[in-house]
Protein backbone atom coordinates (compact mmCIF):
# COMPACT_ATOMS: atom_id res chain seq x y z
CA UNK A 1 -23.62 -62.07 20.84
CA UNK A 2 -22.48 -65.70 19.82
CA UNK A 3 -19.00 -66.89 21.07
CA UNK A 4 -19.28 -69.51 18.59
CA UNK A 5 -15.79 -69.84 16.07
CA UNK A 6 -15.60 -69.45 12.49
CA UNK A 7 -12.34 -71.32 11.06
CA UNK A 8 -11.51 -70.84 7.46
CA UNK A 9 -9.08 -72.05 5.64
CA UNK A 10 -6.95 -72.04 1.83
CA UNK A 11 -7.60 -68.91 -0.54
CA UNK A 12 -10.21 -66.95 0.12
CA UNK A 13 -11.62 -63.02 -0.18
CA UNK A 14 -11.60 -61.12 2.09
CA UNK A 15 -13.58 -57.85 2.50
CA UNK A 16 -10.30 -55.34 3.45
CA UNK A 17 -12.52 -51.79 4.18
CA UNK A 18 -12.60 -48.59 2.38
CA UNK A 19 -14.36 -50.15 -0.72
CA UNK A 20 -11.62 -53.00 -1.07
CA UNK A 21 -11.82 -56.98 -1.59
CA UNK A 22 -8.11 -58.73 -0.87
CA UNK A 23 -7.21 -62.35 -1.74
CA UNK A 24 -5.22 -64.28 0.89
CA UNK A 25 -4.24 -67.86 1.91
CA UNK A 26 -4.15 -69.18 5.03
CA UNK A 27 -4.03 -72.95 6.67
CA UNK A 28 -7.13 -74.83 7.36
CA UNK A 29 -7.17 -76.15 10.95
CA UNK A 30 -9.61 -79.30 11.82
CA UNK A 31 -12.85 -79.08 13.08
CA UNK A 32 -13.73 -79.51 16.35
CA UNK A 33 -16.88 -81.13 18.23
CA UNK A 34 -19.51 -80.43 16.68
CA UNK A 35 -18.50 -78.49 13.88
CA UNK A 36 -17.95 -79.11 9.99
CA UNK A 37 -15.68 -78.17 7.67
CA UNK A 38 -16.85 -77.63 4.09
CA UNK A 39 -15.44 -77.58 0.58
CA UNK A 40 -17.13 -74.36 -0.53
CA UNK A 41 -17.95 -74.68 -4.23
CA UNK A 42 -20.18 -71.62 -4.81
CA UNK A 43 -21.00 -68.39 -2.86
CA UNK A 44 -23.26 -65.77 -4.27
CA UNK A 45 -23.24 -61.70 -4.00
CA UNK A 46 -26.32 -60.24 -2.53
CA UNK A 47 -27.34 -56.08 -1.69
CA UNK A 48 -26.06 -57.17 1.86
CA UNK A 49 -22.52 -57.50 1.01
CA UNK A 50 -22.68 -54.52 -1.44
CA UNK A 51 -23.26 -52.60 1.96
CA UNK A 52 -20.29 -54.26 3.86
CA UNK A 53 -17.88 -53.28 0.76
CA UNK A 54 -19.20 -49.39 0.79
CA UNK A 55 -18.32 -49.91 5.01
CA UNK A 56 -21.89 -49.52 5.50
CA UNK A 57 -21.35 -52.57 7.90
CA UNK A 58 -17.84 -51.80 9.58
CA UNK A 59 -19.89 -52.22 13.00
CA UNK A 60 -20.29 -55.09 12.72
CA UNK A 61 -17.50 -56.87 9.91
CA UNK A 62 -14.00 -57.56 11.85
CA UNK A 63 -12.16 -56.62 8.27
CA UNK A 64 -10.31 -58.42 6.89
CA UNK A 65 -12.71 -60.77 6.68
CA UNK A 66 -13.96 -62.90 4.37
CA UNK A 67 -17.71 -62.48 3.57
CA UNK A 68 -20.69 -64.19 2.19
CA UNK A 69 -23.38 -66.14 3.00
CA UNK A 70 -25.50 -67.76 -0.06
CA UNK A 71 -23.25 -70.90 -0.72
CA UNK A 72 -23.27 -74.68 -1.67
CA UNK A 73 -20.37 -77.14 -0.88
CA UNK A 74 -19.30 -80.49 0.17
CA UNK A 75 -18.60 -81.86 3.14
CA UNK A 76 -14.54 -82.03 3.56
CA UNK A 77 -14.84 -83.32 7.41
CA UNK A 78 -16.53 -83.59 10.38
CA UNK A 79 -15.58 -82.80 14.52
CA UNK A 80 -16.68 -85.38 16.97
CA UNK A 81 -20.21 -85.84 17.72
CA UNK A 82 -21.53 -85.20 14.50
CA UNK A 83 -24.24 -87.28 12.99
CA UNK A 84 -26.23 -85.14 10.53
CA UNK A 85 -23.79 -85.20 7.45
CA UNK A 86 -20.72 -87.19 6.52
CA UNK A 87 -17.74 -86.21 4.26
CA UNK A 88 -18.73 -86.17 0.62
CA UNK A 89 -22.42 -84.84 1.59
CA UNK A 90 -23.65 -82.04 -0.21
CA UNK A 91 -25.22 -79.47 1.72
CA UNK A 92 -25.96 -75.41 2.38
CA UNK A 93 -25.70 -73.42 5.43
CA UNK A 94 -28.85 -71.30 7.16
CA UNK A 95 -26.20 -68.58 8.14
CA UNK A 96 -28.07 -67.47 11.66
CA UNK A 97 -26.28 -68.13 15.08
CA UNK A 98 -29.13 -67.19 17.55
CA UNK A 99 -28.37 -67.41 21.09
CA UNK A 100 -31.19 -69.15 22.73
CA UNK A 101 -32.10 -66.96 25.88
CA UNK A 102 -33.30 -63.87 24.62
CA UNK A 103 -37.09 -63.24 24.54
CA UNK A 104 -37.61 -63.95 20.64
CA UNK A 105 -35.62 -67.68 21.06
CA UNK A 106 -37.43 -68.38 24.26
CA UNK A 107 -40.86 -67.63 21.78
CA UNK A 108 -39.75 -69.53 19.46
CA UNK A 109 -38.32 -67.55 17.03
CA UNK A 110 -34.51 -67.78 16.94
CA UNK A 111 -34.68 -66.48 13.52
CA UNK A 112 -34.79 -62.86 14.92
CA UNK A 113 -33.33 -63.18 17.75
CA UNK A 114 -32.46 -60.02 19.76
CA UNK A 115 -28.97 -60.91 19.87
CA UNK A 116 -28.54 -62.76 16.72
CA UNK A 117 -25.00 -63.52 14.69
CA UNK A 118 -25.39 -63.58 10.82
CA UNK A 119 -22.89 -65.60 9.84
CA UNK A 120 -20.72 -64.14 6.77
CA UNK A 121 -21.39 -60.79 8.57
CA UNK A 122 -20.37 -60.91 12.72
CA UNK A 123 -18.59 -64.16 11.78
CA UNK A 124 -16.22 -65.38 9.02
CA UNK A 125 -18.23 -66.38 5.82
CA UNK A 126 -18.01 -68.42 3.12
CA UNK A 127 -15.81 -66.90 0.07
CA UNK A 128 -12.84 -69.02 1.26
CA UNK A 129 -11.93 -72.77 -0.21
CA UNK A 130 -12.55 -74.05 3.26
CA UNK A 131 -15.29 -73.04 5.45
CA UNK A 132 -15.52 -74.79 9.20
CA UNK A 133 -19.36 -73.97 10.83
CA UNK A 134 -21.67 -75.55 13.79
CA UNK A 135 -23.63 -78.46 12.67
CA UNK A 136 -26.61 -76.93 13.53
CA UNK A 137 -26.41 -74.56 10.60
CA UNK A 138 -25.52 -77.26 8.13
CA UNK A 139 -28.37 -78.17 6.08
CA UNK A 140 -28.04 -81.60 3.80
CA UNK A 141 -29.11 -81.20 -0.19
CA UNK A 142 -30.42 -83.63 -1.88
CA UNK A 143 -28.74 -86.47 -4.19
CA UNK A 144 -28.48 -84.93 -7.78
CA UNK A 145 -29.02 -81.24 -7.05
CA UNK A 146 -26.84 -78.98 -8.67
CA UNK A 147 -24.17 -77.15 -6.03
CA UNK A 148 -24.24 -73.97 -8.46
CA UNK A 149 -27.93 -73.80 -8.87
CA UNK A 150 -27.99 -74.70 -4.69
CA UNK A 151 -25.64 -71.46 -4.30
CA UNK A 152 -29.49 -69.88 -4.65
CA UNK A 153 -31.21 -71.65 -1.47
CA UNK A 154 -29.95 -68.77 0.96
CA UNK A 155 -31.86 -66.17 -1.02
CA UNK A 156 -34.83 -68.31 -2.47
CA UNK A 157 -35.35 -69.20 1.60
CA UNK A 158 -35.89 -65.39 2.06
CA UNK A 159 -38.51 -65.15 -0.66
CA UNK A 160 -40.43 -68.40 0.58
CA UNK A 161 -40.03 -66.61 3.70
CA UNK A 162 -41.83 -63.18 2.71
CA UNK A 163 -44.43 -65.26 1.15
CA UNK A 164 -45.23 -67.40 3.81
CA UNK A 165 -45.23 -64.42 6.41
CA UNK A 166 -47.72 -62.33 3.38
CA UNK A 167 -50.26 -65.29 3.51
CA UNK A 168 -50.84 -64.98 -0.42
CA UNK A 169 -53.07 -68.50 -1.68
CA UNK A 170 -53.58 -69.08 -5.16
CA UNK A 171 -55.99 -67.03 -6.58
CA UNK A 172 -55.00 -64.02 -4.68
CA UNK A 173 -52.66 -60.99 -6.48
CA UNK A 174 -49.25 -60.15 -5.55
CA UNK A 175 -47.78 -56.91 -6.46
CA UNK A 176 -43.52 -56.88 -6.19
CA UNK A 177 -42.43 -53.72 -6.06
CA UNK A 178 -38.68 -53.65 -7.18
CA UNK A 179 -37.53 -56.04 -9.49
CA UNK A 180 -33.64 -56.81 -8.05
CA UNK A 181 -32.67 -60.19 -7.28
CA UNK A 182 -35.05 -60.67 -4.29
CA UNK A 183 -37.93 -59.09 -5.52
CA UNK A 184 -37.80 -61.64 -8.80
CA UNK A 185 -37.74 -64.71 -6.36
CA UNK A 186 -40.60 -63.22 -4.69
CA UNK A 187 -42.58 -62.97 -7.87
CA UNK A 188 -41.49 -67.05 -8.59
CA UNK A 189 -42.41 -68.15 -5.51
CA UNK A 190 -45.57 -66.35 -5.63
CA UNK A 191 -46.65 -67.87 -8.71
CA UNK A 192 -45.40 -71.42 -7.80
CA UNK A 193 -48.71 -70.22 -4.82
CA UNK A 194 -51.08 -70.13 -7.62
CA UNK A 195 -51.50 -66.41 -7.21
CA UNK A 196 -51.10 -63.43 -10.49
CA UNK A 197 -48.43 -61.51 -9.95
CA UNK A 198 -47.93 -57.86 -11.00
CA UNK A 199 -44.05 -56.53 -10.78
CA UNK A 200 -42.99 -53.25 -10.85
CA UNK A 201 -39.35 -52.51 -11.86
CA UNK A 202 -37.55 -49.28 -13.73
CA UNK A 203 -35.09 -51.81 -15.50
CA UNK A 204 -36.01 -52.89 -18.91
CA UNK A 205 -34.47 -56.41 -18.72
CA UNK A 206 -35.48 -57.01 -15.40
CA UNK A 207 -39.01 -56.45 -16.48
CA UNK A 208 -38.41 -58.38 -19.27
CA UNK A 209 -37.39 -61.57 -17.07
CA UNK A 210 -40.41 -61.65 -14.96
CA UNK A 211 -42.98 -61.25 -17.94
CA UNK A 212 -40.93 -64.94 -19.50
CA UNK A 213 -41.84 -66.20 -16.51
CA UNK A 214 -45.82 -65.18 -15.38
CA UNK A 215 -45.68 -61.51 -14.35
CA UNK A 216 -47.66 -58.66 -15.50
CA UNK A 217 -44.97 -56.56 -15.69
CA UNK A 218 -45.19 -51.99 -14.95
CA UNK A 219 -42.27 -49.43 -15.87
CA UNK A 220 -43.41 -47.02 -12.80
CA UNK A 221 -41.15 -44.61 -14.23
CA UNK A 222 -43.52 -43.96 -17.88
CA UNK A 223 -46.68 -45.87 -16.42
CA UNK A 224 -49.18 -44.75 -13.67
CA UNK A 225 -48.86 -47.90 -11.45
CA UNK A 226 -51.56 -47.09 -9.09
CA UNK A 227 -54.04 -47.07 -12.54
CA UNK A 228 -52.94 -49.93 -13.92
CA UNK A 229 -52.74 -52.08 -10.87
CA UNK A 230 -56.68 -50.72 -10.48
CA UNK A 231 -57.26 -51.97 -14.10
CA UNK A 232 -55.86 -55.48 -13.58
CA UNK A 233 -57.55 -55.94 -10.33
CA UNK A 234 -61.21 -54.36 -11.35
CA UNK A 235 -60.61 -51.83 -8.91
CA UNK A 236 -60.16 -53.84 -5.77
CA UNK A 237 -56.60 -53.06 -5.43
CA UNK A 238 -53.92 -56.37 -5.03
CA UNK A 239 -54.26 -58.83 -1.72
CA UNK A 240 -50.70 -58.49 -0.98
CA UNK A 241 -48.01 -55.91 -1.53
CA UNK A 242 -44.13 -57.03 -1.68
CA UNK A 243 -42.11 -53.78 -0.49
CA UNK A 244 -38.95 -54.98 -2.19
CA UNK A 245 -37.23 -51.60 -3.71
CA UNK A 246 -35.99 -50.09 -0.21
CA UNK A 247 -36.72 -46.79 -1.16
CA UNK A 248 -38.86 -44.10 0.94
CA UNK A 249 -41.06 -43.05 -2.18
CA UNK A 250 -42.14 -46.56 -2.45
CA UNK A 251 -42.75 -47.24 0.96
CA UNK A 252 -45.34 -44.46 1.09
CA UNK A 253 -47.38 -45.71 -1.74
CA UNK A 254 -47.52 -49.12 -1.33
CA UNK A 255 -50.52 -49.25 0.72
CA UNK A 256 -52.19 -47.06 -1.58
CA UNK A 257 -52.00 -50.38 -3.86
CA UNK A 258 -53.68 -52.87 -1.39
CA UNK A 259 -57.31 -53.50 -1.43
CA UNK A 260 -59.64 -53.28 2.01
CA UNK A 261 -58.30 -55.84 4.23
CA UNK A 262 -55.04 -56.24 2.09
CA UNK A 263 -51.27 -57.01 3.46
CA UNK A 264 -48.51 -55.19 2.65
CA UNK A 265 -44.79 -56.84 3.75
CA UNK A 266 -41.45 -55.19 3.85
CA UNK A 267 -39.54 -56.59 2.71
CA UNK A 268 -36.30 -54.04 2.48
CA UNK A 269 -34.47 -52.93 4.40
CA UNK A 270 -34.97 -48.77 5.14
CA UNK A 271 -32.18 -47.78 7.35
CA UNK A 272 -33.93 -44.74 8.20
CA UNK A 273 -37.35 -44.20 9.55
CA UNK A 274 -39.68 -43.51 6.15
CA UNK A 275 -43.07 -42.23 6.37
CA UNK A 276 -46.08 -44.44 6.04
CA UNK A 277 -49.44 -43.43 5.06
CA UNK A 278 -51.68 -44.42 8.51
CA UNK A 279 -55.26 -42.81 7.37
CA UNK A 280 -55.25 -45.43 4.32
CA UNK A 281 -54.13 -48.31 6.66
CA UNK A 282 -57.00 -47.03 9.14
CA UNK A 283 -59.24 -46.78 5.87
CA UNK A 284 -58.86 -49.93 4.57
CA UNK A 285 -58.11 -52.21 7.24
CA UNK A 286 -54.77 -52.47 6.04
CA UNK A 287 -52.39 -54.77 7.72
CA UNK A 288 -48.08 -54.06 7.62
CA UNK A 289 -46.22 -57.12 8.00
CA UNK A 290 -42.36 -57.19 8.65
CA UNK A 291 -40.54 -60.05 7.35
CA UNK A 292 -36.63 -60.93 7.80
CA UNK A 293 -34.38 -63.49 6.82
CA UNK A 294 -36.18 -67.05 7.15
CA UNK A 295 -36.65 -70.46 9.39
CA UNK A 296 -35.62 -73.53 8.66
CA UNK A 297 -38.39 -74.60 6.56
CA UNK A 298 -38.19 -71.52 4.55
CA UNK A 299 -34.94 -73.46 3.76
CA UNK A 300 -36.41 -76.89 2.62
CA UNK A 301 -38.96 -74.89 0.62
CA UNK A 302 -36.57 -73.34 -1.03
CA UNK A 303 -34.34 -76.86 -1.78
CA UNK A 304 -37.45 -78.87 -2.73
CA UNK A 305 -38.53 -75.82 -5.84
CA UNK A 306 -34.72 -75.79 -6.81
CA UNK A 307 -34.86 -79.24 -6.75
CA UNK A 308 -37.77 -79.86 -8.72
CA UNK A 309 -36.60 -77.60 -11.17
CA UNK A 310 -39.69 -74.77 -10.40
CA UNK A 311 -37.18 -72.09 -10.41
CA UNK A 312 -35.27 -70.98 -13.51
CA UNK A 313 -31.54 -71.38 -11.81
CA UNK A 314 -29.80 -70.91 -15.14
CA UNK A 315 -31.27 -67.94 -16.03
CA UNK A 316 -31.20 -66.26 -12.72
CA UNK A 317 -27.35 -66.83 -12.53
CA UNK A 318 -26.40 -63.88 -15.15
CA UNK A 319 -22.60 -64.62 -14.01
CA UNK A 320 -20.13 -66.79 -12.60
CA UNK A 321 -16.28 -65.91 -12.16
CA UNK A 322 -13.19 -67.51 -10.66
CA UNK A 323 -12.50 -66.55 -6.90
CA UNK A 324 -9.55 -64.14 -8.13
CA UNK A 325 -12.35 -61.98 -9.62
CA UNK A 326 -14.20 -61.31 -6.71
CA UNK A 327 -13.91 -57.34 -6.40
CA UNK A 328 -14.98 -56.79 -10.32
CA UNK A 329 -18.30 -59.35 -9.47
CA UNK A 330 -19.07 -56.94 -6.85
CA UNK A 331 -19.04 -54.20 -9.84
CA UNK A 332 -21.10 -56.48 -12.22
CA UNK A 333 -23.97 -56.63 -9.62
CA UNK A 334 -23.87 -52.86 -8.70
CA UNK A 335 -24.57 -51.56 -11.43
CA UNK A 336 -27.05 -53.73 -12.58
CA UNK A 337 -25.58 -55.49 -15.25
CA UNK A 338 -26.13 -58.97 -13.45
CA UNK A 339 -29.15 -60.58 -11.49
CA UNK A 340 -27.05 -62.79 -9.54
CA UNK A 341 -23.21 -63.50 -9.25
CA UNK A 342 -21.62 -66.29 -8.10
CA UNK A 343 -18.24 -66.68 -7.56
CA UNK A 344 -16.53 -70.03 -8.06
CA UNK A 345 -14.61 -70.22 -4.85
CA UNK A 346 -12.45 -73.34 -6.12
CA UNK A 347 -11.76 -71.78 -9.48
């Protein structure tokens, strides 16, 4: 595991165990070589941290801790050596400490490495007023971007990751199944492709936001999904399937959905072994893709549709509350009355 030292520093929250979010102060220190300390402005509330605060994650959280890892800021100061941002500089973090040796970073693909940090999870993360990381994290926004709509790289950069790693061109269809947070960046990013999307999501108003913007959207609960997928596609089935709802039941029929030759990505995360049916990936020529987290140019995809305005920011940030409000944000998001929460760190 990385050695590497997360300072923090003024008010922050602080995941405390057993189900519990605590506010505390303590003094910011300087950074040192080759680190940089930033003015957190933002830090969003994803299904990951919903699993440290039920101490899903008490493995590997050092509580108390502060948490978090989708964030924007500014640059409050810099250690010696650093050239890549200045104070003032607007930027985002990549929150993955990899440590270089292992057989994935010696491939190329520190992303997953076999003994990789997540920062905000083995490491201190950002829902504190000052946040000091490694350079080589730090990743510069441009000019003009908003910092609260930037709050959304982290978890755009995993979408533009699943459909890079999915291989979907425009022209193809996607079908998203689960319509939470990540599966509705998914469905943007695959239309921003070129390709017709089909989602498939329980939750009226979730359905309801990814039919404004391109989706064909199922309620798999009342609709046969497998019938109407068929329809839409003349009975080919889609190119790609997006595993997005983390559930075992869904996991078994999503390569039922996938026409011969299709992909079909998981995207969840299934803590437990679920089954998978084989004979239809034998059948059709099937291929199962795994996909986690994201590289770096995940990340400046992500930056360049935010920045372009290609992503409805506004509407996918259902709520923003002051740092002091951090525990009842968590409650907002679990039960499905928000898409995404951000809390205002310097509120």
């Amino acid at each position: 595991m990385s050695t590497t030292s997360y300072a923090g520093g003024g008010r922050a929250a602080r995941y405390a165990g057993e189900g519990r979010i605590e506010l505390s102060a303590q003094p910011a220190t300087a950074p040192g070589p080759g680190q940089v300390q930033i003015r957190v402005a933002y830090c969003g509330i994803c299904g990951t941290d919903l699993h440290i605060l039920h101490g899903h994650m008490d493995h590997r959280v050092s509580a108390p801790q502060a948490i978090g890892h989708e964030m924007s800021g500014t640059v409050e100061a810099v250690g010696d050596g650093v050239t890549a941002v200045a104070a003032g500089d607007p930027v985002t973090v990549m929150p993955l400490d990899w440590c270089g040796d292992c057989p994935a970073c010696r491939a190329g693909h520190g992303h997953i490495c076999h003994n990789l940090d997540f920062v905000g999870i083995e490491t201190t993360g950002a829902m504190q007023e000052l946040w000091t990381v490694p350079e080589s994290i730090v990743v510069p926004l441009p000019e003009g971007v908003s910092l609260r709509h930037a709050a959304l790289v982290e978890p755009l950069a995993v979408a533009a990751h699943d459909v890079r790693r999915s291989r979907l061109v425009a022209g193809e269809t996607a079908l998203v199944i689960g319509g939470g947070p990540i599966g509705q960046l998914i469905a943007l990013v695959a239309r921003q492709t070129g390709a017709r999307v089909i989602l498939a999501e329980p939750n009226a108003v979730r359905r309801a936001f990814a039919a404004a913007h391109g989706a064909t959207t199922v309620d798999p609960i009342a609709e046969d999904l497998a019938a109407v997928v068929q329809e839409l596609t003349d009975g080919a089935g889609a190119d790609v399937v997006f595993e997005v709802a983390g559930i075992a039941a869904t996991a078994l029929d999503a390569t039922a959905h996938a026409r011969t030759r299709g992909r079909v990505v998981i995207v969840a995360i299934h803590p437990q072994p679920v089954p998978i049916d084989l004979h239809r990936m034998f059948w059709r020529e099937l291929e199962l893709i795994g996909a986690r987290v994201y590289e770096r140019e995940d990340f400046e995809r992500a930056i360049d549709l935010i920045a372009s305005g290609a992503i409805p920011a506004d509407e996918l940030i259902t709520e923003t509350v002051p740092l002091a409000e951090t525990q009842a944000a968590f409650a907002a998001l679990e039960d499905a009355r928000a898409l995404k929460v951000l809390i205002d760190v310097q509120n």
